[in-house]
PDB file of N, CA and C in Angstrom:
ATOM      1  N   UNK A   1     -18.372 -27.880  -6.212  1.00  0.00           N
ATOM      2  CA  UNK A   1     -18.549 -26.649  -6.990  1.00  0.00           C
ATOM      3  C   UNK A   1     -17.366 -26.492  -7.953  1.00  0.00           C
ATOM      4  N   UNK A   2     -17.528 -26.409  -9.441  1.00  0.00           N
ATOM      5  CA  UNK A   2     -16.708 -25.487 -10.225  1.00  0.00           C
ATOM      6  C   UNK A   2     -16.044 -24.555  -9.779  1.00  0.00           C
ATOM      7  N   UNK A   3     -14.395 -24.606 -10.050  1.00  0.00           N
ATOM      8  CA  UNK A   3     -13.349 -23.815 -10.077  1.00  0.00           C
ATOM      9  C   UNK A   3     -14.285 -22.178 -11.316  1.00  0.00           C
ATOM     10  N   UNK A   4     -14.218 -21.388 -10.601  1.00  0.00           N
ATOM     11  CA  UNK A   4     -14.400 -20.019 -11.574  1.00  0.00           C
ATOM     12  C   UNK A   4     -13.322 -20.209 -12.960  1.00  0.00           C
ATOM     13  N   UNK A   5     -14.712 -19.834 -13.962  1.00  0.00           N
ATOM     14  CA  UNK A   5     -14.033 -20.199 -15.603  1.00  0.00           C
ATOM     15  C   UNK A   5     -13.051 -19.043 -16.149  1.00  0.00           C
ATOM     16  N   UNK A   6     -12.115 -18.795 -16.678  1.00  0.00           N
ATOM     17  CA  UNK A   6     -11.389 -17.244 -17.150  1.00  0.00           C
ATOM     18  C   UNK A   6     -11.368 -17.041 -18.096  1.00  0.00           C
ATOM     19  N   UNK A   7     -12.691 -18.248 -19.330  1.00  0.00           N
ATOM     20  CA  UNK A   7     -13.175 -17.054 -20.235  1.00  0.00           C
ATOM     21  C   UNK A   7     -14.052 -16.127 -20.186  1.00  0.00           C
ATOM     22  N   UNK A   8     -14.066 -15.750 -18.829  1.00  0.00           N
ATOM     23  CA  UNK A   8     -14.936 -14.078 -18.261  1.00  0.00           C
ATOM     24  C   UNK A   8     -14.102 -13.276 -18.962  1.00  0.00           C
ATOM     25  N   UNK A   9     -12.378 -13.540 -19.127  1.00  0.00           N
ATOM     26  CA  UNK A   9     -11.698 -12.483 -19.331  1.00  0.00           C
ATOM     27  C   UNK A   9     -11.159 -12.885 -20.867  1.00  0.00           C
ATOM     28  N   UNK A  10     -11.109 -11.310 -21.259  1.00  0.00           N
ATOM     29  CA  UNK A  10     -10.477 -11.394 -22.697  1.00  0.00           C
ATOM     30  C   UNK A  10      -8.993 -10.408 -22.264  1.00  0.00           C
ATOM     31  N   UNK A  11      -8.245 -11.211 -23.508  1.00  0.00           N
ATOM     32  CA  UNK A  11      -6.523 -10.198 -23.589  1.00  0.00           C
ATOM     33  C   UNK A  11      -6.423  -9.886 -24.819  1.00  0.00           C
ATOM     34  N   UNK A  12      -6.520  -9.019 -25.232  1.00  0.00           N
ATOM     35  CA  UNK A  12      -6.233  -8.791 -26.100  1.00  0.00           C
ATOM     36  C   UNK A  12      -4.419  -8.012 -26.640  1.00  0.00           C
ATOM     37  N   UNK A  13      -3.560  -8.143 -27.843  1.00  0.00           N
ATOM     38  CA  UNK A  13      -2.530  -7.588 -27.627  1.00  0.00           C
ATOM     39  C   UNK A  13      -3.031  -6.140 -28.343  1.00  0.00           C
ATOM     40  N   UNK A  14      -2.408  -4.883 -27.974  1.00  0.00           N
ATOM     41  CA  UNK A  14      -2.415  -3.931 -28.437  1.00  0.00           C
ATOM     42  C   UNK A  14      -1.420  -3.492 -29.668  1.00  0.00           C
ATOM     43  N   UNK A  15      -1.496  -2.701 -30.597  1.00  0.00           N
ATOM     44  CA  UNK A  15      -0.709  -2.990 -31.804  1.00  0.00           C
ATOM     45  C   UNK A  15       0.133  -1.161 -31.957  1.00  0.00           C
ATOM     46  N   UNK A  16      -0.623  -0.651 -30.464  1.00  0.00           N
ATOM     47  CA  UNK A  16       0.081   1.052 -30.699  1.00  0.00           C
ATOM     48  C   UNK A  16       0.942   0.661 -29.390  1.00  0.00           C
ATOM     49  N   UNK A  17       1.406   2.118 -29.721  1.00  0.00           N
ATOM     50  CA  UNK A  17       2.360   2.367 -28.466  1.00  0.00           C
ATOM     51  C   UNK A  17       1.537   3.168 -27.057  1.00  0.00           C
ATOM     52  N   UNK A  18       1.813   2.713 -25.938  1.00  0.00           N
ATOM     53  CA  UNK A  18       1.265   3.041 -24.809  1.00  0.00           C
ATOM     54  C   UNK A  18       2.420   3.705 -23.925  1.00  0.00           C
ATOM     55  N   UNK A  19       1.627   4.823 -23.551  1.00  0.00           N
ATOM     56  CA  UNK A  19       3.021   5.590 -22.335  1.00  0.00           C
ATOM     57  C   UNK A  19       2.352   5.412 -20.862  1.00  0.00           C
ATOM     58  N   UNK A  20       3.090   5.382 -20.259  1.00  0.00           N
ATOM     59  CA  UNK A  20       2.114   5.873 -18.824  1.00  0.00           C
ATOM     60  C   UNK A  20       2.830   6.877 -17.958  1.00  0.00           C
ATOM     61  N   UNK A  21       2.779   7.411 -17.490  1.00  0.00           N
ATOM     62  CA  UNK A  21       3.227   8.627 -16.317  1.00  0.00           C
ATOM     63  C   UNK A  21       2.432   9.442 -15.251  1.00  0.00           C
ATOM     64  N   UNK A  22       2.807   9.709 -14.034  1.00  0.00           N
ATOM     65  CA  UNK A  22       2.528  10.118 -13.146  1.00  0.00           C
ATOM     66  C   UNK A  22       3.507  11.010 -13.025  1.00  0.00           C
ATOM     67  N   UNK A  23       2.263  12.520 -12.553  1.00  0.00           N
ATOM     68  CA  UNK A  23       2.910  13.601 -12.305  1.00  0.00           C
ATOM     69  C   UNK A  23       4.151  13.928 -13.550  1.00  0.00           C
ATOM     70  N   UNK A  24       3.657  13.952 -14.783  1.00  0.00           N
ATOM     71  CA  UNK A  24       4.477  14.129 -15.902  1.00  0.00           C
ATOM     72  C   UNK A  24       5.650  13.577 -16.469  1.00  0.00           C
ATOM     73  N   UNK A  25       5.925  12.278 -14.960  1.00  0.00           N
ATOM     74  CA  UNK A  25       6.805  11.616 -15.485  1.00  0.00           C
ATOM     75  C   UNK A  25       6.913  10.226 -16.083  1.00  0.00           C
ATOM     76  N   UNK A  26       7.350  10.280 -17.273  1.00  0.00           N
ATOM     77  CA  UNK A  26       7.114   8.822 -17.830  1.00  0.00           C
ATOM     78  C   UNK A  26       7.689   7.595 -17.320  1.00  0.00           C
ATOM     79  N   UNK A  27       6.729   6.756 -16.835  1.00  0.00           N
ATOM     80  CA  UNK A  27       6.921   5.509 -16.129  1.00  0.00           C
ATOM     81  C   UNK A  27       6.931   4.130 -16.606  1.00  0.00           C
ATOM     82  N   UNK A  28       6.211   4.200 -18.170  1.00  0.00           N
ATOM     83  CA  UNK A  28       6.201   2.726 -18.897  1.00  0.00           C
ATOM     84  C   UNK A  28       6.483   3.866 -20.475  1.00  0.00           C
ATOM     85  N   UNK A  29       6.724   2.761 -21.401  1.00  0.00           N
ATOM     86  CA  UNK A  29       6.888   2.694 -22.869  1.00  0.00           C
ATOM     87  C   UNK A  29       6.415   1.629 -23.581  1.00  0.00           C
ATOM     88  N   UNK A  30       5.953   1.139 -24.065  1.00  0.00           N
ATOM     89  CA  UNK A  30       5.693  -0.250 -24.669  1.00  0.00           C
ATOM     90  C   UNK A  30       4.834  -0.413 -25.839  1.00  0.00           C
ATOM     91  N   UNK A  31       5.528  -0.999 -26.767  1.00  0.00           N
ATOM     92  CA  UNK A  31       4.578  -1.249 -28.014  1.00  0.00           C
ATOM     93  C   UNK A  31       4.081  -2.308 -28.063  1.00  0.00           C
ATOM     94  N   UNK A  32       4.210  -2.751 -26.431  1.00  0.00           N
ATOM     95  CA  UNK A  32       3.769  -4.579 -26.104  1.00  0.00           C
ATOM     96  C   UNK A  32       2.299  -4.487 -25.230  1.00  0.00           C
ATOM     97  N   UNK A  33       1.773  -3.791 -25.131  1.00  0.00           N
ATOM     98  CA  UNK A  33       1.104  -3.825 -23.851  1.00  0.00           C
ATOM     99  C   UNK A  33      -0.479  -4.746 -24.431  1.00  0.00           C
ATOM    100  N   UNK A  34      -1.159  -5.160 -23.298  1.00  0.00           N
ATOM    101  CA  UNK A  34      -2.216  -6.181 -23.323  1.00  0.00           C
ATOM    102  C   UNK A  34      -3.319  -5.380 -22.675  1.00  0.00           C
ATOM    103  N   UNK A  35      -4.630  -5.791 -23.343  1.00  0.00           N
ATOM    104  CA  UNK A  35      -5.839  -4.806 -22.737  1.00  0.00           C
ATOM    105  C   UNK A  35      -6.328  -6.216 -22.628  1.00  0.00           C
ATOM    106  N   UNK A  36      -7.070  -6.004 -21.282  1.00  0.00           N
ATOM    107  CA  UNK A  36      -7.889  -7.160 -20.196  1.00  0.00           C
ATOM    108  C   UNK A  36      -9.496  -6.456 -20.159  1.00  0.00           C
ATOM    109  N   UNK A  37     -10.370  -7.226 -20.438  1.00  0.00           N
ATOM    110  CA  UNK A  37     -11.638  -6.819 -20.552  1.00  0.00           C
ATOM    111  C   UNK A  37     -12.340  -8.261 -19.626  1.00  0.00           C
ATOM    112  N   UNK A  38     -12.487  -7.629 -18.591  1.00  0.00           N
ATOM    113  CA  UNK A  38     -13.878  -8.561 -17.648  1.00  0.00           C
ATOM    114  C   UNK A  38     -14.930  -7.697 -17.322  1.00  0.00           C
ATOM    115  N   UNK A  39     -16.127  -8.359 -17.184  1.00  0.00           N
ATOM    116  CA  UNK A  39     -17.813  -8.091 -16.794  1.00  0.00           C
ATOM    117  C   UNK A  39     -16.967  -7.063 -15.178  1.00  0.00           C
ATOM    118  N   UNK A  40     -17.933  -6.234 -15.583  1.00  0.00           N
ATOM    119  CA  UNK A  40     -17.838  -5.241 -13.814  1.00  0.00           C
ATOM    120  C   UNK A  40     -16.904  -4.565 -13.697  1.00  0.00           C
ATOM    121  N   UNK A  41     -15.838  -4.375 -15.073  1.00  0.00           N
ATOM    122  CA  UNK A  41     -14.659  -3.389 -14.494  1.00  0.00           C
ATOM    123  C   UNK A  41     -14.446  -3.084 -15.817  1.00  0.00           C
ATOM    124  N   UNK A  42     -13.438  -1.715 -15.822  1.00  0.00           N
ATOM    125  CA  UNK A  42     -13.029  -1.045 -17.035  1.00  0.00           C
ATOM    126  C   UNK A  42     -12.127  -2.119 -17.552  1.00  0.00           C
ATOM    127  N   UNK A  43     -11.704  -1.851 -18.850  1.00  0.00           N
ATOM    128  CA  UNK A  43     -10.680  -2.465 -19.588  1.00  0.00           C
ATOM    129  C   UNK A  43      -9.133  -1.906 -18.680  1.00  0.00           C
ATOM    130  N   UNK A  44      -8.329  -3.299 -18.431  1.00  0.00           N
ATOM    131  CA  UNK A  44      -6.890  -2.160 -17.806  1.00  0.00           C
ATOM    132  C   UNK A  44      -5.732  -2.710 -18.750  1.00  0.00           C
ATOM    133  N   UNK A  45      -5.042  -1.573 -18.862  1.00  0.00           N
ATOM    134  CA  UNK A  45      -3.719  -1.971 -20.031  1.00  0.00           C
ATOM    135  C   UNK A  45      -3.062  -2.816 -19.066  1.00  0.00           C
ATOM    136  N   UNK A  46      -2.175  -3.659 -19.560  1.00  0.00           N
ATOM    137  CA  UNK A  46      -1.245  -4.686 -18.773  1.00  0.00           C
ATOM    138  C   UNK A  46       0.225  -4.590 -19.686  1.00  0.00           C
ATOM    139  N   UNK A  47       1.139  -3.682 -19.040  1.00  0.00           N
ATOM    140  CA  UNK A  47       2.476  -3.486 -19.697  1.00  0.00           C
ATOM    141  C   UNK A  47       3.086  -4.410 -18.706  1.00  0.00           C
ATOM    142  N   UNK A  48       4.598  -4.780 -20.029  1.00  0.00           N
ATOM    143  CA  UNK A  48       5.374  -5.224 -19.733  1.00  0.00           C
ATOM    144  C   UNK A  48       6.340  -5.331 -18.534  1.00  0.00           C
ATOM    145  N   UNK A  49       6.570  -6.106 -17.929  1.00  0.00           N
ATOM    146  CA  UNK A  49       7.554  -5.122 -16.650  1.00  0.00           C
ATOM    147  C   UNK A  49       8.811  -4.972 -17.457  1.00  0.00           C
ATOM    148  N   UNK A  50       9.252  -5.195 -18.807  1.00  0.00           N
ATOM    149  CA  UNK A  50      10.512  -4.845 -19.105  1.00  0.00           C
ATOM    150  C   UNK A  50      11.010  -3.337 -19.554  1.00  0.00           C
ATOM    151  N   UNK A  51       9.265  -3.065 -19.605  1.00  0.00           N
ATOM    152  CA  UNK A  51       9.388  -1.318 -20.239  1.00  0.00           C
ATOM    153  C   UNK A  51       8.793  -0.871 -19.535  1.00  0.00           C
ATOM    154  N   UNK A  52       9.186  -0.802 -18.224  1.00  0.00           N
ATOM    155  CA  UNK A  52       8.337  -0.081 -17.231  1.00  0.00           C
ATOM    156  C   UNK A  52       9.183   0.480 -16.254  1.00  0.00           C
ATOM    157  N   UNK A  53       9.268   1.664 -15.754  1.00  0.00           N
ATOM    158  CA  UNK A  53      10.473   2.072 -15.101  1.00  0.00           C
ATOM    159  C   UNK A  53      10.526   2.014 -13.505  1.00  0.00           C
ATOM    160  N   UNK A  54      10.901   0.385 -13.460  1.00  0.00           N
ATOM    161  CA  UNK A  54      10.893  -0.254 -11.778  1.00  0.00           C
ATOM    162  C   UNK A  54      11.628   0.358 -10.601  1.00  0.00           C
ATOM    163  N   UNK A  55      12.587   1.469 -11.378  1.00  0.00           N
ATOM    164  CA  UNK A  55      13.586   2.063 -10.055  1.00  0.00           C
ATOM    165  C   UNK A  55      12.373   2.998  -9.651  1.00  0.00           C
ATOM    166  N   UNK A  56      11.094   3.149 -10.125  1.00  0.00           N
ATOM    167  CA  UNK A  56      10.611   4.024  -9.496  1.00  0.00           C
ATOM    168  C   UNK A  56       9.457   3.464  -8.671  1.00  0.00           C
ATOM    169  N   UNK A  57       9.540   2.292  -8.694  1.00  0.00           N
ATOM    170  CA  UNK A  57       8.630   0.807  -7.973  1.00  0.00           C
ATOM    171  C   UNK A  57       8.574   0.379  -6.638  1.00  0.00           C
ATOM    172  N   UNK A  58       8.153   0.551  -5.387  1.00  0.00           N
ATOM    173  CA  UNK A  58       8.740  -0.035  -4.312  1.00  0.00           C
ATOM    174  C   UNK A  58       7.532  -1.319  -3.832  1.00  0.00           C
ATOM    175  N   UNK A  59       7.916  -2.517  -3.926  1.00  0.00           N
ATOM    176  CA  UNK A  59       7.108  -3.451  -3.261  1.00  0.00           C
ATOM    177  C   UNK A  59       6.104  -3.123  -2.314  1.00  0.00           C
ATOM    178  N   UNK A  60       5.010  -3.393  -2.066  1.00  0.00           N
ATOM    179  CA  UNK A  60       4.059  -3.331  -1.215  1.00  0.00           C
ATOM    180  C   UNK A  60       3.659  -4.306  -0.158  1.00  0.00           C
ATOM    181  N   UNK A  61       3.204  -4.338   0.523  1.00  0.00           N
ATOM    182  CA  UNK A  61       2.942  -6.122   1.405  1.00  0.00           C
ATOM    183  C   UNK A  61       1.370  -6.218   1.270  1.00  0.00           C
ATOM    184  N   UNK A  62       0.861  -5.428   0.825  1.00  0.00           N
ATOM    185  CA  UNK A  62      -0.566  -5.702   0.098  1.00  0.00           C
ATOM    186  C   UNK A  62      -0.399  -6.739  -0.735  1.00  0.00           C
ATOM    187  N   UNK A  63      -1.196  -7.701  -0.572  1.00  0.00           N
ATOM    188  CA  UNK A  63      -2.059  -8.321  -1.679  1.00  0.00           C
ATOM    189  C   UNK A  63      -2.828  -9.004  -1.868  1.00  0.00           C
ATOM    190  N   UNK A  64      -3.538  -9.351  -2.322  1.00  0.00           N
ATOM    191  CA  UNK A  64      -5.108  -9.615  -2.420  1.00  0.00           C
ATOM    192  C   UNK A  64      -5.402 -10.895  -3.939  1.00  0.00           C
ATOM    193  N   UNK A  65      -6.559 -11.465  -4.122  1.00  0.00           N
ATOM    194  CA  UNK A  65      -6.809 -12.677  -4.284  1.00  0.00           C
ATOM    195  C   UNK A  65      -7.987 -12.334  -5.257  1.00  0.00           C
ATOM    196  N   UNK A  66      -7.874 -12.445  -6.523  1.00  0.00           N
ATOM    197  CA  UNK A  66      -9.089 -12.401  -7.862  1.00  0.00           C
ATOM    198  C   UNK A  66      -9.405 -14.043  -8.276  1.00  0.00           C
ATOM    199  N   UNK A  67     -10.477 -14.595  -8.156  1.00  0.00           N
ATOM    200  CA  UNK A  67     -10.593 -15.596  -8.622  1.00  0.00           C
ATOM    201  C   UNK A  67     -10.514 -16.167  -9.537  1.00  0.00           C
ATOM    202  N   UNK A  68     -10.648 -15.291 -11.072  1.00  0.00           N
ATOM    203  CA  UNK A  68     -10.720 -15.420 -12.373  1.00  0.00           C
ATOM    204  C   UNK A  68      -9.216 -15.257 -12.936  1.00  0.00           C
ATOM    205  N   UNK A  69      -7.904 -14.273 -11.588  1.00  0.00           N
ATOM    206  CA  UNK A  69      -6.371 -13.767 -12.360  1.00  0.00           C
ATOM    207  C   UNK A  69      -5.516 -14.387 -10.999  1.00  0.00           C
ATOM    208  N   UNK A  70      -6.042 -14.645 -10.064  1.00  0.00           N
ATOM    209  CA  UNK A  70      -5.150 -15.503  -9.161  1.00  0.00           C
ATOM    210  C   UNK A  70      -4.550 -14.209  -7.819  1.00  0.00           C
ATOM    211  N   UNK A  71      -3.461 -14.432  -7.432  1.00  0.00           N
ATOM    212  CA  UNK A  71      -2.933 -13.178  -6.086  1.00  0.00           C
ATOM    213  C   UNK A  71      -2.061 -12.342  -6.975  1.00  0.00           C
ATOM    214  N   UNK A  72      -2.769 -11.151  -6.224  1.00  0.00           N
ATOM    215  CA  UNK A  72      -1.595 -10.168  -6.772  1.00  0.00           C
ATOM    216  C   UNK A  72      -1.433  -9.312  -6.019  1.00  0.00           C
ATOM    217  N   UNK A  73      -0.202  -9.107  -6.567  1.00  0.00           N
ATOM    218  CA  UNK A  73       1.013  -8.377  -6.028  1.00  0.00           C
ATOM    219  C   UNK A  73       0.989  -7.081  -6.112  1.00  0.00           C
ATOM    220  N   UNK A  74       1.414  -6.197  -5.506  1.00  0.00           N
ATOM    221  CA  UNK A  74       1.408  -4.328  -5.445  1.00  0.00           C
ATOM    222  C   UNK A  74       2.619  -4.086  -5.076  1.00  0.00           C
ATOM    223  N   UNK A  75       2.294  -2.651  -6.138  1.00  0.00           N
ATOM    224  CA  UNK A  75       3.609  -1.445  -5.546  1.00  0.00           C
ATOM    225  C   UNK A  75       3.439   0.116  -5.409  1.00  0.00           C
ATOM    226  N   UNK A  76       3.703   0.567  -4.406  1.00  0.00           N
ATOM    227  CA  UNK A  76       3.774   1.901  -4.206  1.00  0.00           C
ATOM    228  C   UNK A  76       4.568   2.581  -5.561  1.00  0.00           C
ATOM    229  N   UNK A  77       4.117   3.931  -6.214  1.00  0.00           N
ATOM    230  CA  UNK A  77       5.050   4.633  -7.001  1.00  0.00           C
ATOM    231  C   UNK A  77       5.599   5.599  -6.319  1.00  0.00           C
ATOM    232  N   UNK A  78       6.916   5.935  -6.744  1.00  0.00           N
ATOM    233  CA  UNK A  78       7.439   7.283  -6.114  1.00  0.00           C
ATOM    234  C   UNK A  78       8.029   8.321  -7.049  1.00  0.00           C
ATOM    235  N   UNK A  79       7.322   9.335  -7.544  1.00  0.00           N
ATOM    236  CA  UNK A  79       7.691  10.699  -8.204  1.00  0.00           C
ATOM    237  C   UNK A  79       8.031  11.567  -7.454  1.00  0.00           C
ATOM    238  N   UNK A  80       8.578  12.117  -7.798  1.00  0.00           N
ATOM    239  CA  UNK A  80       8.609  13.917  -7.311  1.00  0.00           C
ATOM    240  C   UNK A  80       8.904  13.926  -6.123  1.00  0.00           C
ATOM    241  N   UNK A  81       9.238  13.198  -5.239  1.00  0.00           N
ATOM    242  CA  UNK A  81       9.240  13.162  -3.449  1.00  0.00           C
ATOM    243  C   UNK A  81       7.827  12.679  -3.397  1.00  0.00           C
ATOM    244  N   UNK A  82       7.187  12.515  -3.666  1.00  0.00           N
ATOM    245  CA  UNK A  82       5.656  11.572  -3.401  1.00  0.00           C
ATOM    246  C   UNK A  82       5.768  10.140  -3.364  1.00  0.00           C
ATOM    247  N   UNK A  83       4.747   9.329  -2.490  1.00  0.00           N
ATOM    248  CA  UNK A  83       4.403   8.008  -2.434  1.00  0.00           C
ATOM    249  C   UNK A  83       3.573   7.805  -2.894  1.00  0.00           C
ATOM    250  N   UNK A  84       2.703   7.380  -3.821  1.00  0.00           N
ATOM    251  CA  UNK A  84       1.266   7.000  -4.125  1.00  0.00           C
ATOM    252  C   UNK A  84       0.873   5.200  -3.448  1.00  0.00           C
ATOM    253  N   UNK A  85       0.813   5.329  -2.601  1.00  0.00           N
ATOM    254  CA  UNK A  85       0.019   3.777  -2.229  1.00  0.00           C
ATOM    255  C   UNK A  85      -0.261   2.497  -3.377  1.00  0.00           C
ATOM    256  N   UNK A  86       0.237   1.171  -3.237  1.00  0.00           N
ATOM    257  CA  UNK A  86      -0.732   0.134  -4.239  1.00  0.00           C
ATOM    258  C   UNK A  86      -0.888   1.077  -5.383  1.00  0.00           C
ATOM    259  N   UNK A  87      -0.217   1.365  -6.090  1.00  0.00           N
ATOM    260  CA  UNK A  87      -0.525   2.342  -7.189  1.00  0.00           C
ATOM    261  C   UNK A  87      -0.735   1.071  -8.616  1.00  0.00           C
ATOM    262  N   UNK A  88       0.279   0.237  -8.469  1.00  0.00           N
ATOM    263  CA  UNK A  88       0.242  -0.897  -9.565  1.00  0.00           C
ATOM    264  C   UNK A  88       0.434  -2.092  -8.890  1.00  0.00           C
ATOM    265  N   UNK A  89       0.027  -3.222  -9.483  1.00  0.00           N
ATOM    266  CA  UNK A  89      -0.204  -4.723  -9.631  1.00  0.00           C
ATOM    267  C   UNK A  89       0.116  -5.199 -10.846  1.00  0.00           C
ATOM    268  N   UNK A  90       0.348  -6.384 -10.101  1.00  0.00           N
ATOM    269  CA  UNK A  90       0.863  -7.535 -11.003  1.00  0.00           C
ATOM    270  C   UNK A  90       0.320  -8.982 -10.816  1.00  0.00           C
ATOM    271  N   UNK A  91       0.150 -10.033 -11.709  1.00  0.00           N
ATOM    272  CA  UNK A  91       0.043 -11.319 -10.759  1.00  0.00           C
ATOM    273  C   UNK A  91       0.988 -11.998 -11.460  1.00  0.00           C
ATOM    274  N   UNK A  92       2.019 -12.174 -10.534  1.00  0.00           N
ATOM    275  CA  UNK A  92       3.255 -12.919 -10.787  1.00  0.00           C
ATOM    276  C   UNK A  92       3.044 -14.521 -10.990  1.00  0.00           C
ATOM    277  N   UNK A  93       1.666 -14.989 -10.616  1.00  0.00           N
ATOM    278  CA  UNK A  93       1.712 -16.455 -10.908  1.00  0.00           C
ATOM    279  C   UNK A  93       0.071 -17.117 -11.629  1.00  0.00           C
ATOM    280  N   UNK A  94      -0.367 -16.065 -12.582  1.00  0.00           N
ATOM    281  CA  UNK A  94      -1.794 -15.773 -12.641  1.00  0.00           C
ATOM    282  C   UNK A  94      -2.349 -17.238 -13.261  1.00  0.00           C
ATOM    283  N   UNK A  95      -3.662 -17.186 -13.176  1.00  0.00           N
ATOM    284  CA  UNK A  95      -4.025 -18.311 -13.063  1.00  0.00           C
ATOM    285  C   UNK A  95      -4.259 -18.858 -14.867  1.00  0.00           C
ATOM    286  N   UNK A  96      -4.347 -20.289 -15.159  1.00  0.00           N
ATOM    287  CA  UNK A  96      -4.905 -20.966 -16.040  1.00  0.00           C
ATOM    288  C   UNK A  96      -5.850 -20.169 -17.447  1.00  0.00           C
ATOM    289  N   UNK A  97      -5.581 -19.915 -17.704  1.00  0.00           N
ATOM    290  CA  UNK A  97      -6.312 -19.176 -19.025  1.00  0.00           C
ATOM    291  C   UNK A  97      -6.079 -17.356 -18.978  1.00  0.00           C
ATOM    292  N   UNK A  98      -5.437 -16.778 -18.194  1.00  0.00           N
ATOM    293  CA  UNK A  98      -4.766 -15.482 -18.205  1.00  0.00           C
ATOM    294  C   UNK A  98      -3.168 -15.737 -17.850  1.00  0.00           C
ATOM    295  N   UNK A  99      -2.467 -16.313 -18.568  1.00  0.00           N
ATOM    296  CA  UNK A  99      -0.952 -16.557 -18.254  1.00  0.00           C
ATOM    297  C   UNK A  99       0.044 -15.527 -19.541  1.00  0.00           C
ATOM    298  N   UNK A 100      -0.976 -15.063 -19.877  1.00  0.00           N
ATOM    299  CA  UNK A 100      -0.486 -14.026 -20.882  1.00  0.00           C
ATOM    300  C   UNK A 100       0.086 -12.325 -20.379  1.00  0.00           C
ATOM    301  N   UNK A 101      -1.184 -12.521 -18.858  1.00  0.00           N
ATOM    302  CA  UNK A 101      -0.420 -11.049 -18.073  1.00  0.00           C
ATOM    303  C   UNK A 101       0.333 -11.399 -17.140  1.00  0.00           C
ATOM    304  N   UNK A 102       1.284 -12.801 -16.812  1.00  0.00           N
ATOM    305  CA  UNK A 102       2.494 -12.818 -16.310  1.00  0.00           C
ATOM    306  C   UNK A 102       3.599 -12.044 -16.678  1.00  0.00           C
ATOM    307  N   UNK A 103       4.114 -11.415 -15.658  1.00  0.00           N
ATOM    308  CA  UNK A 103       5.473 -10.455 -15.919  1.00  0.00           C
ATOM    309  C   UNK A 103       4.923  -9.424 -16.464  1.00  0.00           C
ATOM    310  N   UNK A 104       3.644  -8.504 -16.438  1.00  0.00           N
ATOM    311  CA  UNK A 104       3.078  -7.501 -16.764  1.00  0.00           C
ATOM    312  C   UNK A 104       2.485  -6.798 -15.624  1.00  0.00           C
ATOM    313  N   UNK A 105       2.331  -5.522 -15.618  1.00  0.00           N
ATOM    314  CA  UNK A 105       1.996  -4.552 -14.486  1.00  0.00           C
ATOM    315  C   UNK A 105       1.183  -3.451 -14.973  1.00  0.00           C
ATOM    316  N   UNK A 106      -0.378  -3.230 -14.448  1.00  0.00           N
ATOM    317  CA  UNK A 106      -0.871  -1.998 -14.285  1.00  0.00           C
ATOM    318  C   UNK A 106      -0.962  -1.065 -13.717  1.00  0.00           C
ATOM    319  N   UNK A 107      -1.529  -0.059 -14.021  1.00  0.00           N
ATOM    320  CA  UNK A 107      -1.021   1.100 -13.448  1.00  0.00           C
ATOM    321  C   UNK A 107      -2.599   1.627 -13.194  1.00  0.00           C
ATOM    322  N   UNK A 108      -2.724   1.857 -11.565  1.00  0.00           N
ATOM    323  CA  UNK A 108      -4.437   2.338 -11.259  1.00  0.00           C
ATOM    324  C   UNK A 108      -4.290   3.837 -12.120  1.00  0.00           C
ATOM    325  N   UNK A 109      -5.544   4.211 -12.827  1.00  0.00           N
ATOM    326  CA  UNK A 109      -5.782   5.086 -13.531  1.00  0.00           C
ATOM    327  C   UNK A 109      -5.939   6.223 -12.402  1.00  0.00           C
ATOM    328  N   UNK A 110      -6.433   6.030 -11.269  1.00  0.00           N
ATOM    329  CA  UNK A 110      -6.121   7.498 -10.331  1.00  0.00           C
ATOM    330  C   UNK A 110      -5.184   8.213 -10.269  1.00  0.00           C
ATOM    331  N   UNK A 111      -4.343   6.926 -10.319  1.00  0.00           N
ATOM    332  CA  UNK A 111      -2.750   7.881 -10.350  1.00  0.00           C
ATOM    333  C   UNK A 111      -1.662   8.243 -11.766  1.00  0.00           C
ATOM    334  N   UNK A 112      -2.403   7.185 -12.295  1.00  0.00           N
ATOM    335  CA  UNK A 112      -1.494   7.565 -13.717  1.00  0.00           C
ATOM    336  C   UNK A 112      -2.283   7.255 -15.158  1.00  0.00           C
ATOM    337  N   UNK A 113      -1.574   8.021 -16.118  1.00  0.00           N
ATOM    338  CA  UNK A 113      -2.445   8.554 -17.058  1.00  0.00           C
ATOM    339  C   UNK A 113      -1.955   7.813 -18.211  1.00  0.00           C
ATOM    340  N   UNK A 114      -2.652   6.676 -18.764  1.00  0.00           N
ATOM    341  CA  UNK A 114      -2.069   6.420 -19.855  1.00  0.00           C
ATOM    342  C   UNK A 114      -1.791   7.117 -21.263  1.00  0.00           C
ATOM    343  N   UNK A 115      -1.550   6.455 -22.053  1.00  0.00           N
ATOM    344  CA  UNK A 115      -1.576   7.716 -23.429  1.00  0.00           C
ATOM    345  C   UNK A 115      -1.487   6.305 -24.591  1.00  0.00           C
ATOM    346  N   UNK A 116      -2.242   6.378 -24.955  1.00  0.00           N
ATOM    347  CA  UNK A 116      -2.478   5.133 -26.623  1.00  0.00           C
ATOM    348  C   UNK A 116      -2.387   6.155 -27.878  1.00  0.00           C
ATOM    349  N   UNK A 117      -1.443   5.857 -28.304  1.00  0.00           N
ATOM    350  CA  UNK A 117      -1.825   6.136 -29.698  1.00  0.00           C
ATOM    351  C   UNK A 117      -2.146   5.087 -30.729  1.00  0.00           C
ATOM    352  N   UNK A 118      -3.051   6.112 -31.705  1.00  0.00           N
ATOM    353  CA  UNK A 118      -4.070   5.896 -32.758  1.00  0.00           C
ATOM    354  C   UNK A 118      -3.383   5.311 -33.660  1.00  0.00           C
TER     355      UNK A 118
END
């Protein structure tokens, strides 16, 4: 059997600036960020981890296995005295035709709110 193909997925680079924050506080900045479009799921921004504010990051021991982006990695966020669970991912070693969202991290839209400008 064929290895799963990863032109399922498109990257596109984004050309605005993207914020993200939870609970009003701003957690990414980036005029770098990457939008990922696969069959069966929303589009998810993929920021930088260099503009992303990691002191507020704590590793997770979750992680889990996409066939088309390879294992990835999670982290709890912490605002305000709150934990939010697996809140963001990453795939630190992603596979063959998505090596463009290495060293990039999303942010689940339950918990945090992006902001694109036009």
């Amino acid at each position: 059997m064929d290895a799963p193909r990863a032109e399922r997925i498109s990257i596109y680079p984004l050309t605005t600036r993207v914020r993200v924050d939870v609970e009003g506080q701003v957690l990414a900045d980036t005029l770098h960020a990457l939008e990922l479009t696969e069959p069966g799921y929303p589009p998810r921004l993929y920021l930088p981890r260099s503009d992303v504010d990691m002191s507020r990051l704590v590793e997770s021991d979750t992680r889990t296995h996409c066939p088309f982006k390879g294992d990835a990695l999670y982290f709890h966020v912490e605002v305000n005295g709150r934990r939010y669970q697996d809140a963001v991912w990453s795939y630190e070693q992603p596979l063959d035709g998505v090596q463009a969202i290495r060293a990039h991290l999303v942010f689940d839209p339950k918990v945090a709110t992006a902001s694109v400008e036009s």
